[in-house]
Protein backbone atom coordinates (compact mmCIF):
# COMPACT_ATOMS: atom_id res chain seq x y z
CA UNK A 1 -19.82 -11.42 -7.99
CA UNK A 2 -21.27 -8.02 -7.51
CA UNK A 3 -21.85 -8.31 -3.80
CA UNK A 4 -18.05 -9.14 -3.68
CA UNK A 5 -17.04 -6.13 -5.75
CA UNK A 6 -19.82 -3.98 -3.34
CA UNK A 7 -18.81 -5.60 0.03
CA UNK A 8 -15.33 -6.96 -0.23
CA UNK A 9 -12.39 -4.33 -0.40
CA UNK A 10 -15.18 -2.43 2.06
CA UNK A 11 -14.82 -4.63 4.46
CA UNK A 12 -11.05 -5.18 4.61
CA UNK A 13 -11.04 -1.32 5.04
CA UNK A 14 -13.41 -1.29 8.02
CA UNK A 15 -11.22 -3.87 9.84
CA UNK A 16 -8.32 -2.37 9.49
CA UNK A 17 -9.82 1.06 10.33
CA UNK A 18 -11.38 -0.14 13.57
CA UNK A 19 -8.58 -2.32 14.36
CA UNK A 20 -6.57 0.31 16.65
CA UNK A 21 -9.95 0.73 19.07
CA UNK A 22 -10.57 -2.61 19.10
CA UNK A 23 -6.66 -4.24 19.53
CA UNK A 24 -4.78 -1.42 19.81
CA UNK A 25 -2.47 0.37 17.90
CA UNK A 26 0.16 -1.73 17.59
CA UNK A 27 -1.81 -4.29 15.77
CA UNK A 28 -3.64 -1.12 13.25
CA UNK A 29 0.05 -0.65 12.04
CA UNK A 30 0.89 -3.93 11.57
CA UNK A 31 -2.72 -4.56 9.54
CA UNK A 32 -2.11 -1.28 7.64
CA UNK A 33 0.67 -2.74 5.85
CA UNK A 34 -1.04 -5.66 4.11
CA UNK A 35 -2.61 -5.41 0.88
CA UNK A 36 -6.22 -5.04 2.35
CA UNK A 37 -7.41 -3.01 -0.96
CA UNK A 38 -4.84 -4.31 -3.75
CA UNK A 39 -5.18 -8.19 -2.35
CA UNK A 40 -9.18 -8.34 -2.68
CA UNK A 41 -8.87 -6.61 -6.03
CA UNK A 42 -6.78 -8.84 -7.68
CA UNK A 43 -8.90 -12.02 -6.21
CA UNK A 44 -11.81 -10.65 -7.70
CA UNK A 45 -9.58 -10.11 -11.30
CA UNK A 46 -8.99 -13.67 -10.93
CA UNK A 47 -12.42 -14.65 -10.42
CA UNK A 48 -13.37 -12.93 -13.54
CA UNK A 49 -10.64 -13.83 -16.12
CA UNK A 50 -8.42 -16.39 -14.49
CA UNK A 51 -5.47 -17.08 -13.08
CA UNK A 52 -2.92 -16.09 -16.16
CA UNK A 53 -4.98 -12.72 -16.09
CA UNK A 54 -4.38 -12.37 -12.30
CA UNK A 55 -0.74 -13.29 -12.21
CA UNK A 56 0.30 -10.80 -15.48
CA UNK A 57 -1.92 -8.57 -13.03
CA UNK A 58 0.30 -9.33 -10.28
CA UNK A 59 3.31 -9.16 -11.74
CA UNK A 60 2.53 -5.33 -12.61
CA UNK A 61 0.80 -4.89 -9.08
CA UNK A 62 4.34 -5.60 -7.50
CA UNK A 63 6.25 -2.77 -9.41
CA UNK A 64 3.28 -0.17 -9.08
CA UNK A 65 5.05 -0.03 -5.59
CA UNK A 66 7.30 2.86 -7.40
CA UNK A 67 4.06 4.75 -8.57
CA UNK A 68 2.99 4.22 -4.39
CA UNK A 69 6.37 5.82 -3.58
CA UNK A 70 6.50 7.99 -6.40
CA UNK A 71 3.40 9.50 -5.11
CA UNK A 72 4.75 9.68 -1.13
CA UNK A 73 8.09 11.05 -2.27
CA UNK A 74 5.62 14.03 -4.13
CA UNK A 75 2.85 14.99 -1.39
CA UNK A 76 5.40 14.93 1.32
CA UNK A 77 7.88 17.26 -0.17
CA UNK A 78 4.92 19.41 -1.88
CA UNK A 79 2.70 19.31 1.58
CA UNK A 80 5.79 20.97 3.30
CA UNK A 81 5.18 24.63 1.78
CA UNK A 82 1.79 24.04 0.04
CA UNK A 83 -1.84 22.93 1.19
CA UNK A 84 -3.54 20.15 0.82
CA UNK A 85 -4.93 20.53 -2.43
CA UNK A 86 -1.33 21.53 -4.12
CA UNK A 87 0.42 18.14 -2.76
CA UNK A 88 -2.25 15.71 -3.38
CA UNK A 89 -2.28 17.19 -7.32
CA UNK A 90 1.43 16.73 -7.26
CA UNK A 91 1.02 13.76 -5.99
CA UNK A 92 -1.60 12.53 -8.30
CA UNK A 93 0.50 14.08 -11.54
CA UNK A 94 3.72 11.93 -9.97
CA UNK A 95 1.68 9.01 -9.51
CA UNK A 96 0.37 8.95 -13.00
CA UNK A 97 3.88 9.75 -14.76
CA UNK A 98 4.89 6.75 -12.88
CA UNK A 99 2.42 3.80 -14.15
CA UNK A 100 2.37 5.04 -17.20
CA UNK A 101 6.24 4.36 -17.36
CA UNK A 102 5.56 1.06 -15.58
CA UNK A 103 2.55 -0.03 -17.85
CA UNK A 104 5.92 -0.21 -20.82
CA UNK A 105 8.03 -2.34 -18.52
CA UNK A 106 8.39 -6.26 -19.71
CA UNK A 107 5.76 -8.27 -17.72
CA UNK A 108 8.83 -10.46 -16.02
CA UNK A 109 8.76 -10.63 -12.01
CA UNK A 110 12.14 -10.06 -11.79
CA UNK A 111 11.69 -6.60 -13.69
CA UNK A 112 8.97 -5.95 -11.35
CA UNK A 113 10.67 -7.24 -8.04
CA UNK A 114 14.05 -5.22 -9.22
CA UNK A 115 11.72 -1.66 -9.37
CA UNK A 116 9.90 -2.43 -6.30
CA UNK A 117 13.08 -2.59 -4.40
CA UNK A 118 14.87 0.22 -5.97
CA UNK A 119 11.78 2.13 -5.10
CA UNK A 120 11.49 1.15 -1.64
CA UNK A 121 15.14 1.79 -0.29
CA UNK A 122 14.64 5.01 -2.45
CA UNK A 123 11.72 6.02 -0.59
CA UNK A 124 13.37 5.41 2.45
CA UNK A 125 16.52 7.71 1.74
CA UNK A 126 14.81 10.24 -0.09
CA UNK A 127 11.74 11.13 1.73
CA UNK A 128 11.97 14.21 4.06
CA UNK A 129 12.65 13.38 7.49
CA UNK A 130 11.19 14.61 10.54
CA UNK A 131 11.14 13.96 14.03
CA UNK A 132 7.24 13.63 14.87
CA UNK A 133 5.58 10.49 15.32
CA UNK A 134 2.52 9.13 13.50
CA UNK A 135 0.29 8.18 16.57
CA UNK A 136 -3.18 7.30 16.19
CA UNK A 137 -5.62 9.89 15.89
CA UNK A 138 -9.77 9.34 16.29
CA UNK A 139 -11.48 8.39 13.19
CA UNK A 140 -14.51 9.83 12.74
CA UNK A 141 -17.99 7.97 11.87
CA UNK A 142 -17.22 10.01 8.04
CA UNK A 143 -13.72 9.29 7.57
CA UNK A 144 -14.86 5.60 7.96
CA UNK A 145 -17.59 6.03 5.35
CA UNK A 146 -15.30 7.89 3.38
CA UNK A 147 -12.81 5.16 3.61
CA UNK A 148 -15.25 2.77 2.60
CA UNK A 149 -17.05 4.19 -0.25
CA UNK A 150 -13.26 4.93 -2.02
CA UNK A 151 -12.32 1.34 -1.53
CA UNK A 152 -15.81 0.69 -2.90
CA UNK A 153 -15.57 2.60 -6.30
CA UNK A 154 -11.88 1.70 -7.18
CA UNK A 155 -12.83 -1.73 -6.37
CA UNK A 156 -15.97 -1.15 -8.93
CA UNK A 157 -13.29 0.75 -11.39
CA UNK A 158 -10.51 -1.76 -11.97
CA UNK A 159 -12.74 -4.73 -12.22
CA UNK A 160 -15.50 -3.07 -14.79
CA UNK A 161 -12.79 -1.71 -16.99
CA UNK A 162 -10.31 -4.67 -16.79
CA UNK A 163 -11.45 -6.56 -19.64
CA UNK A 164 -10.85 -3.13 -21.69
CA UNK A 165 -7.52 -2.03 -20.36
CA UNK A 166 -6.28 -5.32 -19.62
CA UNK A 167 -4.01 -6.96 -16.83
CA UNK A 168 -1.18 -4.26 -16.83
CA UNK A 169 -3.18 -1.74 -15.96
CA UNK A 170 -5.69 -3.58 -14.11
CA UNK A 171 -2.70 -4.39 -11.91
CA UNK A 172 -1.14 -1.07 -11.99
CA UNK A 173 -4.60 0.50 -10.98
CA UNK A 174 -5.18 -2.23 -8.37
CA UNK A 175 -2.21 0.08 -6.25
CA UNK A 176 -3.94 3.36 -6.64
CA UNK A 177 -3.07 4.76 -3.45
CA UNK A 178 -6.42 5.32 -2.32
CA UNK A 179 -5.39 5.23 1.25
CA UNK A 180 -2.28 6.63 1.16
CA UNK A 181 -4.69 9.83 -0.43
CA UNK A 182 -7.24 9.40 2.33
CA UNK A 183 -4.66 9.80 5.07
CA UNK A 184 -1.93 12.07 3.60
CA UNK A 185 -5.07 14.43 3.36
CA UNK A 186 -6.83 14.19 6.65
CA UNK A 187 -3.68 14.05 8.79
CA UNK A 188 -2.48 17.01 6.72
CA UNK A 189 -5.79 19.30 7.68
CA UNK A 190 -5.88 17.92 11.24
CA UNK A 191 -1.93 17.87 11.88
CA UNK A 192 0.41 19.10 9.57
CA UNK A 193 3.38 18.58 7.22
CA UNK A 194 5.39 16.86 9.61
CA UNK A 195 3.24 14.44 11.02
CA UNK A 196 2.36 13.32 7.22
CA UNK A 197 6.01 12.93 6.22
CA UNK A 198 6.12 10.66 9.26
CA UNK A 199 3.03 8.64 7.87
CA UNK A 200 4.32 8.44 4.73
CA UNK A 201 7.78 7.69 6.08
CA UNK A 202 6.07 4.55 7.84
CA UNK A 203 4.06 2.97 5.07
CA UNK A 204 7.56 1.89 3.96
CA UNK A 205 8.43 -1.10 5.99
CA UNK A 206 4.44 -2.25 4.52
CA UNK A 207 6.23 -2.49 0.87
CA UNK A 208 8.35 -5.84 1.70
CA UNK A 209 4.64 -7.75 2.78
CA UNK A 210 3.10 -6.36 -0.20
CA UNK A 211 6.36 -7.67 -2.25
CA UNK A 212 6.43 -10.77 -0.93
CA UNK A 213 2.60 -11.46 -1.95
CA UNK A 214 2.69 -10.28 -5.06
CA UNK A 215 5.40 -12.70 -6.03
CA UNK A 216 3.84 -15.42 -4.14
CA UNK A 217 0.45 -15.18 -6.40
CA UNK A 218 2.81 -14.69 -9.89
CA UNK A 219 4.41 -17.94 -9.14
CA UNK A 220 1.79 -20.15 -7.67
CA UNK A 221 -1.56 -18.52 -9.25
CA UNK A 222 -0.88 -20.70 -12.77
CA UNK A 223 -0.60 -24.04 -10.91
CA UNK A 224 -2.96 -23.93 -7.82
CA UNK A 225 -6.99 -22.95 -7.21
CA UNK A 226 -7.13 -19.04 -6.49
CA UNK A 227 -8.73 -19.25 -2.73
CA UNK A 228 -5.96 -21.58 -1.49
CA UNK A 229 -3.22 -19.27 -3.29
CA UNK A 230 -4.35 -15.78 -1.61
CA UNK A 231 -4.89 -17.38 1.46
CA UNK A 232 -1.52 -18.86 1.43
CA UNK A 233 -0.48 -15.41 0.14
CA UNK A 234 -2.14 -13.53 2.62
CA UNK A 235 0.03 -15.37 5.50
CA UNK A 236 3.41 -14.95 3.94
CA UNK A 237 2.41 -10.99 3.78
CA UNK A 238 1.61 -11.60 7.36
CA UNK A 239 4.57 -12.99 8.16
CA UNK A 240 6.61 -10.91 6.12
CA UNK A 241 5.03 -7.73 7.97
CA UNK A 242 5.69 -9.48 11.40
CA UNK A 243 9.06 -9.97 10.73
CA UNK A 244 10.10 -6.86 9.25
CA UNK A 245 8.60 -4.91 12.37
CA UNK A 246 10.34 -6.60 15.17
CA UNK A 247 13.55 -6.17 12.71
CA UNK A 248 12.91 -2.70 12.61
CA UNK A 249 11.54 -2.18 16.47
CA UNK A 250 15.21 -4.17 17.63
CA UNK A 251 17.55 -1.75 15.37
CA UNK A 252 15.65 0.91 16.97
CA UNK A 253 16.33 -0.45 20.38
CA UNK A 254 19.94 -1.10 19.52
CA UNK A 255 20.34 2.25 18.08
CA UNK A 256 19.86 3.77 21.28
CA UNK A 257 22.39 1.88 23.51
CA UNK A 258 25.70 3.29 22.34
CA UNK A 259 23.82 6.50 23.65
CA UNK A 260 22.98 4.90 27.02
CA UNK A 261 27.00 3.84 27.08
CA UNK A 262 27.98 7.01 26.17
CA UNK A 263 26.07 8.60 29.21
CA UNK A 264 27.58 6.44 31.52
């Protein structure tokens, strides 16, 4: 169990970090939006106390999506007149505000599903808007480590206090945006407000996968073996993400032919 806990979450992490030079970065977007650090987490909660643990886990995992945006909506509007260190505090502060609210919320997946959506298309309207674009940028041989090590100790965090907080905040902590932190900062130092509103603007459309496996492990966690379940869990996120981005890459296309018309 420990070389899970040490290796696990790690490993996710170093996949989808590396997956841009190795497949490009088409498929490092489409990875980024899975649950590559919550996912693994919440397997291991499983392992440890069982499935009704892992699903009331779950359950609060899905609406911890409005501490995830809670936090975005805070750096991004604080990182647009402050440094670094001012918006990730806000963000931290909002963040904290926010599961603390959640961790009183009745464990029922509708309640959960209902914030997580709210949260989403709230994200979406409210965040500042700006017309850069997220490319990829290098990642360094210590981001990587840095990356690593983080995914590491909050994997080693929820899972050694779980039995003591218990699965609400096991779950809520499960969503600590650990790499919404890591790259809000570093794109921040290295490129500015506007390029991590445009990050943060992004990590949107990665909310509906997340959703979607959430609510497939509260509903089929109590009646089937975990592996089979996450696995199964892990391609409806997939599928999920998939679909959402050619939905989102064909409005974008269709957006822009009235204005081809138009120049005709």
């Amino acid at each position: 169990m420990l070389a899970l806990k040490l290796t696990l979450v790690p490993t996710f992490l170093l996949i989808v970090s590396m997956s841009g030079k190795w497949w490009g970065p088409s498929i490092a977007g489409w990875l980024a939006g899975l649950p590559v650090v919550a996912g693994p987490i919440l397997f291991l909660l499983v392992l440890a106390h069982g499935p009704l643990f892992g699903a009331h886990a779950a359950t609060l995992s899905l609406s911890a999506i409005l501490a995830s945006e809670a936090f975005n909506f805070a750096y991004a509007w604080t990182c647009r007149s402050r440094a670094w260190p001012w918006a990730l505090g806000a963000g931290l502060a909002t963040w904290l505000m926010a599961a603390s609210a959640l961790s009183y919320l009745p464990a029922s997946p509708l309640w959960a599903l209902g914030v997580a959506l709210a949260a989403t298309l709230f994200g979406q309207s409210f965040l500042p808007r700006t017309a850069a674009v997220a490319a990829g940028v290098p990642l360094t041989c210590t981001d990587l480590i840095c990356r690593m090590l983080a995914g590491m100790a909050l994997t080693l965090l929820v899972t050694s206090v779980s039995a003591r907080v218990g699965p609400t905040w096991s779950g809520l902590l499960a969503v600590f945006p650990l790499l919404g932190i890591v790259l809000s900062v570093s794109s921040q130092r290295a490129h500015g407000a506007d390029f991590v509103v445009s990050l943060l603007r992004g990590m949107v459309l990665g909310r509906f996968a997340f959703a979607a496996f959430c609510l497939f492990l509260v509903w089929v966690l109590p009646h089937q073996a975990p592996l089979p379940t996450f696995a199964e869990a892990a391609l409806l996120a997939m599928s999920v993400q998939w679909g959402t981005r050619r939905l989102t890459r064909a409005s974008r296309v269709a957006a822009k032919v009235p204005d081809a018309v138009a120049a005709e």
